[in-house]
Protein backbone atom coordinates (compact mmCIF):
# COMPACT_ATOMS: atom_id res chain seq x y z
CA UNK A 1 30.41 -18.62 -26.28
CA UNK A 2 29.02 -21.78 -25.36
CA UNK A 3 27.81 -19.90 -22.23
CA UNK A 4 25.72 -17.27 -23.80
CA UNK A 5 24.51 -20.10 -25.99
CA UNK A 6 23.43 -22.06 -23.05
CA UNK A 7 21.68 -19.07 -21.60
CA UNK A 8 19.53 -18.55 -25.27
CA UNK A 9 18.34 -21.64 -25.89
CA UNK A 10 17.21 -21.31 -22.34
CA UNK A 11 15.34 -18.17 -23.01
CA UNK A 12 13.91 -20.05 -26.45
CA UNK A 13 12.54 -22.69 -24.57
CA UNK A 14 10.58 -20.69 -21.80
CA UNK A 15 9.08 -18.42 -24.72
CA UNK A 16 7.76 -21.74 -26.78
CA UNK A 17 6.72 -23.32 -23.55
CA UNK A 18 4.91 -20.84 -21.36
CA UNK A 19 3.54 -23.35 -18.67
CA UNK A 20 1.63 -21.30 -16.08
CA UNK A 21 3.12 -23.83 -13.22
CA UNK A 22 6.66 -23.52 -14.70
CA UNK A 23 6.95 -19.99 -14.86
CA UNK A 24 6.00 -19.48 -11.25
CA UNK A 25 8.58 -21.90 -10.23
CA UNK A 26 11.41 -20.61 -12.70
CA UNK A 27 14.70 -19.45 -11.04
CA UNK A 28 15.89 -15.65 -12.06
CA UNK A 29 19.84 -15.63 -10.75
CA UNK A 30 21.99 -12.38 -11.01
CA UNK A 31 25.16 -12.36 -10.91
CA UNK A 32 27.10 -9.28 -10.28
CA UNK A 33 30.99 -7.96 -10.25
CA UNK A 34 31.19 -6.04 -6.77
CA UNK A 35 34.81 -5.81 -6.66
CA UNK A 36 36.47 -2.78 -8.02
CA UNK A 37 39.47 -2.52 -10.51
CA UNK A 38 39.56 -6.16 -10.66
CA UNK A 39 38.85 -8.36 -14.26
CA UNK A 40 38.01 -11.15 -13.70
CA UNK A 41 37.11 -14.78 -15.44
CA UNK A 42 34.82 -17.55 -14.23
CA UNK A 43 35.55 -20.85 -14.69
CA UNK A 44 33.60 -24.48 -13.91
CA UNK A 45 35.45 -27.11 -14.25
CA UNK A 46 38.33 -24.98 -15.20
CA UNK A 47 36.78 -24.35 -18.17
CA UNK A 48 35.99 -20.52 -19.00
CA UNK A 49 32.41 -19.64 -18.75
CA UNK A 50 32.39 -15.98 -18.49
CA UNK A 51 35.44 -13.91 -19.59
CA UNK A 52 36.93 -10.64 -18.70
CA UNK A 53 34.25 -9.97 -16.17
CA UNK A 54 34.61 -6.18 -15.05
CA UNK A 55 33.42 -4.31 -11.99
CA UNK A 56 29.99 -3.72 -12.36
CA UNK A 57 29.30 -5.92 -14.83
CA UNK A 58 26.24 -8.47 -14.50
CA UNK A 59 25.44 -11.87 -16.00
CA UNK A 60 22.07 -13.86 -15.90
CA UNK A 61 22.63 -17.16 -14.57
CA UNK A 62 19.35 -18.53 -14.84
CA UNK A 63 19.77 -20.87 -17.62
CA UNK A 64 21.75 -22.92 -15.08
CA UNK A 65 18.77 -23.29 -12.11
CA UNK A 66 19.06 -26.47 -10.50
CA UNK A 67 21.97 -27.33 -11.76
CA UNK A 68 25.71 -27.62 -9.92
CA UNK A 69 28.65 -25.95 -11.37
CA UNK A 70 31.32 -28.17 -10.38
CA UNK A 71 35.02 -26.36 -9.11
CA UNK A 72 33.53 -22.87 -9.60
CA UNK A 73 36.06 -20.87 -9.36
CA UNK A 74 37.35 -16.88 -9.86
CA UNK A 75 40.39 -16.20 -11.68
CA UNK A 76 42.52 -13.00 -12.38
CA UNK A 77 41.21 -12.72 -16.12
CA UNK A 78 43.61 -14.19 -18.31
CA UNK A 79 45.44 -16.17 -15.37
CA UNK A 80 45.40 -19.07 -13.93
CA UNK A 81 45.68 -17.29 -10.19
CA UNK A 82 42.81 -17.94 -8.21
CA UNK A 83 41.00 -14.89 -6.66
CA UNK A 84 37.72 -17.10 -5.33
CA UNK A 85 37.45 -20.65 -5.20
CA UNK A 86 33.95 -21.67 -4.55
CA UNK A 87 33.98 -24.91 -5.08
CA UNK A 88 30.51 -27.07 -5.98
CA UNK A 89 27.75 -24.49 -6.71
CA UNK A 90 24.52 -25.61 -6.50
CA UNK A 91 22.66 -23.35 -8.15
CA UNK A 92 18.66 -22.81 -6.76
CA UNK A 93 16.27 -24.27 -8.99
CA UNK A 94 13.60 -22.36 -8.34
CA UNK A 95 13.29 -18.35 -6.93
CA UNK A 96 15.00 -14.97 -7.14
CA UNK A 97 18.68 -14.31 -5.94
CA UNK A 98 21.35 -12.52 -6.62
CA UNK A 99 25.04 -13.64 -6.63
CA UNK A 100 27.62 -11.01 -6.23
CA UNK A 101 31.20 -11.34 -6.37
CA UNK A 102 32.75 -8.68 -3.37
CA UNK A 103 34.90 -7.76 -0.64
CA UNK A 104 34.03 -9.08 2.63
CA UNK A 105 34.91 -6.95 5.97
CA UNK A 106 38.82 -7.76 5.54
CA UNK A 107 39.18 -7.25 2.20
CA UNK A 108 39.52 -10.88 1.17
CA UNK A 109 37.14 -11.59 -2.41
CA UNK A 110 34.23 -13.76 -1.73
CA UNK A 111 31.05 -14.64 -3.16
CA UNK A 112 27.44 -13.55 -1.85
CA UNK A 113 24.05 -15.19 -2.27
CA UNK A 114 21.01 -13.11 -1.44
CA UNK A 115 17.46 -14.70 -2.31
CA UNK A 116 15.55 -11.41 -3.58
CA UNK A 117 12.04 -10.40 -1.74
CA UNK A 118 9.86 -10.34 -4.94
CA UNK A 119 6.23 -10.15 -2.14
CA UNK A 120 3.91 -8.03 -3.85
CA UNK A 121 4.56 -3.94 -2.94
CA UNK A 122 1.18 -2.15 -2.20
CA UNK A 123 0.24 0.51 -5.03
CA UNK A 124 1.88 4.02 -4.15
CA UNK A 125 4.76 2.43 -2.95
CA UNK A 126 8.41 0.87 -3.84
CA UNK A 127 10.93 -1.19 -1.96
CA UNK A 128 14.46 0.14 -0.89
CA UNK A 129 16.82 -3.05 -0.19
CA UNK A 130 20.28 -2.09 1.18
CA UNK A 131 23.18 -4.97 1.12
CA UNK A 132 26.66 -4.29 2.81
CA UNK A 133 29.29 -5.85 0.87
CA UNK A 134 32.01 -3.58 1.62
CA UNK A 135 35.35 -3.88 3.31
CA UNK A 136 34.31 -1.79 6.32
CA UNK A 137 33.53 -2.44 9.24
CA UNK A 138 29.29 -2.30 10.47
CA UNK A 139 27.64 0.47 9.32
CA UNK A 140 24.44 2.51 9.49
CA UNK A 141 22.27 4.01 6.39
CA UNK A 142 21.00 7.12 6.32
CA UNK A 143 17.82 8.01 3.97
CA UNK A 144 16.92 11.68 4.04
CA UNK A 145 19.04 12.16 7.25
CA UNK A 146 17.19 9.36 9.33
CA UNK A 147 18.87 6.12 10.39
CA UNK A 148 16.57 3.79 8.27
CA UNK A 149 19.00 0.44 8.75
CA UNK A 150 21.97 -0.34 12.02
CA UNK A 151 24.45 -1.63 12.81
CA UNK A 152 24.85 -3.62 8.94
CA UNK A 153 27.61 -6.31 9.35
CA UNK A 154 29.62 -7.01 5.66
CA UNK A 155 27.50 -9.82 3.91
CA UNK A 156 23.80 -8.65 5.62
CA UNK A 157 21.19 -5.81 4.46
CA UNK A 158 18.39 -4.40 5.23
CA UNK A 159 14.52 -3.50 3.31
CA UNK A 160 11.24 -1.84 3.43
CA UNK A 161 8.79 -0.65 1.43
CA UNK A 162 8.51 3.10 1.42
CA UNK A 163 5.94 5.54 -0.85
CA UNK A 164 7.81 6.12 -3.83
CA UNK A 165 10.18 9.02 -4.59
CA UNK A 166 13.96 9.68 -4.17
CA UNK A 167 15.59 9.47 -1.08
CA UNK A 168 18.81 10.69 0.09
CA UNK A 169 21.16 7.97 1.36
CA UNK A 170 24.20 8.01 2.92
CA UNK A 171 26.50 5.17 4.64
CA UNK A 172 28.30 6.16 7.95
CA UNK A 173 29.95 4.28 10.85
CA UNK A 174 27.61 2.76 13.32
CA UNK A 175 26.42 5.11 15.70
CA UNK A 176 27.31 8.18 14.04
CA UNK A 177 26.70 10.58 11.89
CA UNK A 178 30.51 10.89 10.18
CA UNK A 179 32.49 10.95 8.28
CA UNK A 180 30.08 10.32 5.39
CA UNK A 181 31.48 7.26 3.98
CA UNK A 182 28.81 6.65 0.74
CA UNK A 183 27.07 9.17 -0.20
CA UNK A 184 25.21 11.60 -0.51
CA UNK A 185 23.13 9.71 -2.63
CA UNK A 186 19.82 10.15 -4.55
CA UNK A 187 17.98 6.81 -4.71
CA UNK A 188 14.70 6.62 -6.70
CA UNK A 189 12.20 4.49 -5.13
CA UNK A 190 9.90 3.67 -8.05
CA UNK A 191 6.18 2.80 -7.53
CA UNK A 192 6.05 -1.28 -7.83
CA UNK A 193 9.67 -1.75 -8.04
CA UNK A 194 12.67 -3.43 -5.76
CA UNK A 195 15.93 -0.86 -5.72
CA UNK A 196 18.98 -3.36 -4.26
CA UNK A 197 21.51 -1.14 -3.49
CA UNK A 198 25.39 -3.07 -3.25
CA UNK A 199 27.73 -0.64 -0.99
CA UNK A 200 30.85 -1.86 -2.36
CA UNK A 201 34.98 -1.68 -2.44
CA UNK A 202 37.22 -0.75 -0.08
CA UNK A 203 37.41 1.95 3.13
CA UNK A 204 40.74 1.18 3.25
CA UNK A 205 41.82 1.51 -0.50
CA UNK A 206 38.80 5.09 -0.75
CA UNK A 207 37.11 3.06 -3.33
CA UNK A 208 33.53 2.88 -2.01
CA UNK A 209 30.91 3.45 -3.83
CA UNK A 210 27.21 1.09 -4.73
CA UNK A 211 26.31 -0.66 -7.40
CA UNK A 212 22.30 -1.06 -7.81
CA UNK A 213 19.89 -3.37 -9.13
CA UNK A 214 16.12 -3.06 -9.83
CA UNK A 215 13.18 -5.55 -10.06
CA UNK A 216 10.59 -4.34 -11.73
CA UNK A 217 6.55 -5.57 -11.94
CA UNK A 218 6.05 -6.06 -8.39
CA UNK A 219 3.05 -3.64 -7.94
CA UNK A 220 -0.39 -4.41 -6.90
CA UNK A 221 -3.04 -2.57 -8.61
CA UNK A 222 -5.55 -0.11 -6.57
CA UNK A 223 -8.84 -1.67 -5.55
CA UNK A 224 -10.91 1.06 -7.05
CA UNK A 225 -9.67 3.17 -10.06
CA UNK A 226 -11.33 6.46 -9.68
CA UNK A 227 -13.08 7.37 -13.45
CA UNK A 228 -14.46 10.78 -12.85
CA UNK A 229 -17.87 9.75 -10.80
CA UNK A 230 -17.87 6.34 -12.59
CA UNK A 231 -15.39 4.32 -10.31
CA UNK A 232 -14.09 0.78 -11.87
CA UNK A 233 -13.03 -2.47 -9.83
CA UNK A 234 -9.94 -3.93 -10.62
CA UNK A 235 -12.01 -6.90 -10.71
CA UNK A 236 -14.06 -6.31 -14.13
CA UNK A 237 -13.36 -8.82 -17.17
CA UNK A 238 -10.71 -6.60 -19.08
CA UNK A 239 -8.69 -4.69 -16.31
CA UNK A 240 -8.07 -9.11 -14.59
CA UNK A 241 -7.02 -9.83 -18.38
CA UNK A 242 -4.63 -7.34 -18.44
CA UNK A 243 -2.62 -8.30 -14.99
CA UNK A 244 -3.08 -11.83 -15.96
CA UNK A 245 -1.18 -10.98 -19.43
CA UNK A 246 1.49 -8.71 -17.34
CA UNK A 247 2.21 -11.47 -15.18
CA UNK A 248 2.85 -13.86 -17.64
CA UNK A 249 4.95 -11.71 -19.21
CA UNK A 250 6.92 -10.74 -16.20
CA UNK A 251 6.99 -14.95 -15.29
CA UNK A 252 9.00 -15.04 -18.97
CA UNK A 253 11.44 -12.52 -17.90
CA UNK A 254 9.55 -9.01 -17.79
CA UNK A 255 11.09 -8.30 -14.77
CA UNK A 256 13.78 -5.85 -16.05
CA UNK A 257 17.70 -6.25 -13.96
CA UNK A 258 19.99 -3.31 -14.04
CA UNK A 259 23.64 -2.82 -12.12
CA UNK A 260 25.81 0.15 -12.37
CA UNK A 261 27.78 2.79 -10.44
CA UNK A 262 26.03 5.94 -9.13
């Protein structure tokens, strides 16, 4: 409770305060459950902060940038048994990452920190980001049949920007082409947005699947908008007006987050 209290008075304060400087410098942090049939509850000071925390599940952790959670630690929910001890967690205080909770290439729970690319994607396009934070050994992702990232280590990933649509992607050991450990998989590259994609679980246990996240707002805008054979520049009064209100708007948390199972 007092967490999601924390986290809205947060929220409050950037609304009433919209400082131009601020929101360029304010922290987004994701966290997200990669671990499969495991609840979970996260504790700071061995105090309960987030309970019953299931797979797939996300929390926004901004409202603590800059700050250090002291003893963070994992816990079996509803125990006292300790699945992840991070210890002192300094969170960033400025920037986007993501924090997920996942198997690392043993099978032993651990925590990842990835600071998000959030560079601006050029109109037509999208970004595909792939993270491996399976237990499985290196592996290589397909899109549409093509080996687009190699030789992936657990904890490390991979992105470009592509032209928008949905790609087929598929995980497979490095240097081949099976078995087809992920996938297939349609993945929709949207124009101006960041797809994460989490490849997640367990070889071992046949559990592997991905969890996804998107960042959205990251678009630039054409240089010329073609107006039947009146063309406009992006740089007239009203069209600057309206990306100056979007970005604000994204600075104060327009930039929608989404994780779940495909």
């Amino acid at each position: 409770m007092k967490f999601r209290l924390a986290l809205l008075l947060t929220l409050v304060v950037s609304v009433l305060l919209p400082s131009a400087a601020g929101a360029q410098d304010a922290a987004r942090i994701h966290l997200i459950h990669g671990i499969p049939d495991t609840d979970v509850d996260v504790t700071v000071g061995g105090a309960a902060v987030i309970e019953d925390f299931s797979f797939g599940d996300t929390q926004d952790l901004s409202g603590f940038a800059g700050q250090t959670l002291d003893s963070l630690q994992v816990v079996l929910a509803g125990t006292d048994t300790v699945a992840i001890d991070v210890g002192d967690f300094d969170v960033p205080a400025s920037g986007n990452y993501t924090v997920i909770a996942h198997l690392d290439a043993d099978g032993a729970p651990t925590v990842g920190v990835f600071e998000n690319d959030i560079s601006e994607i050029a109109a037509g396009n999208g970004r595909l980001v792939v993270r491996h934070t399976a237990a499985a050994p290196a592996v290589d992702i397909l899109a549409n049949g093509a080996a687009a990232f190699t030789n992936v280590p657990n904890g490390a990933g991979g992105g470009a920007d592509l032209p928008a649509g949905t790609i087929s992607a598929e995980v497979v050991p490095t240097g081949a082409t099976e078995p087809v450990v992920i996938g297939p998989a349609d993945l929709p590259v949207a124009e101006g947005s960041s797809l994460i994609v989490y490849a997640v679980g367990s070889l071992d246990a046949g559990n592997l699947t991905v969890l996804t996240e998107v960042i959205d707002g990251l678009g630039a805008l054409p240089d010329v908008v073609n107006t039947g054979n009146s063309p406009v520049s992006n740089s007239s009064f009203p069209v600057a007006a309206l990306v100056g209100g979007l970005m604000v708007l994204v600075a104060l948390g327009g930039r929608r987050t989404l994780a779940g199972t495909r």
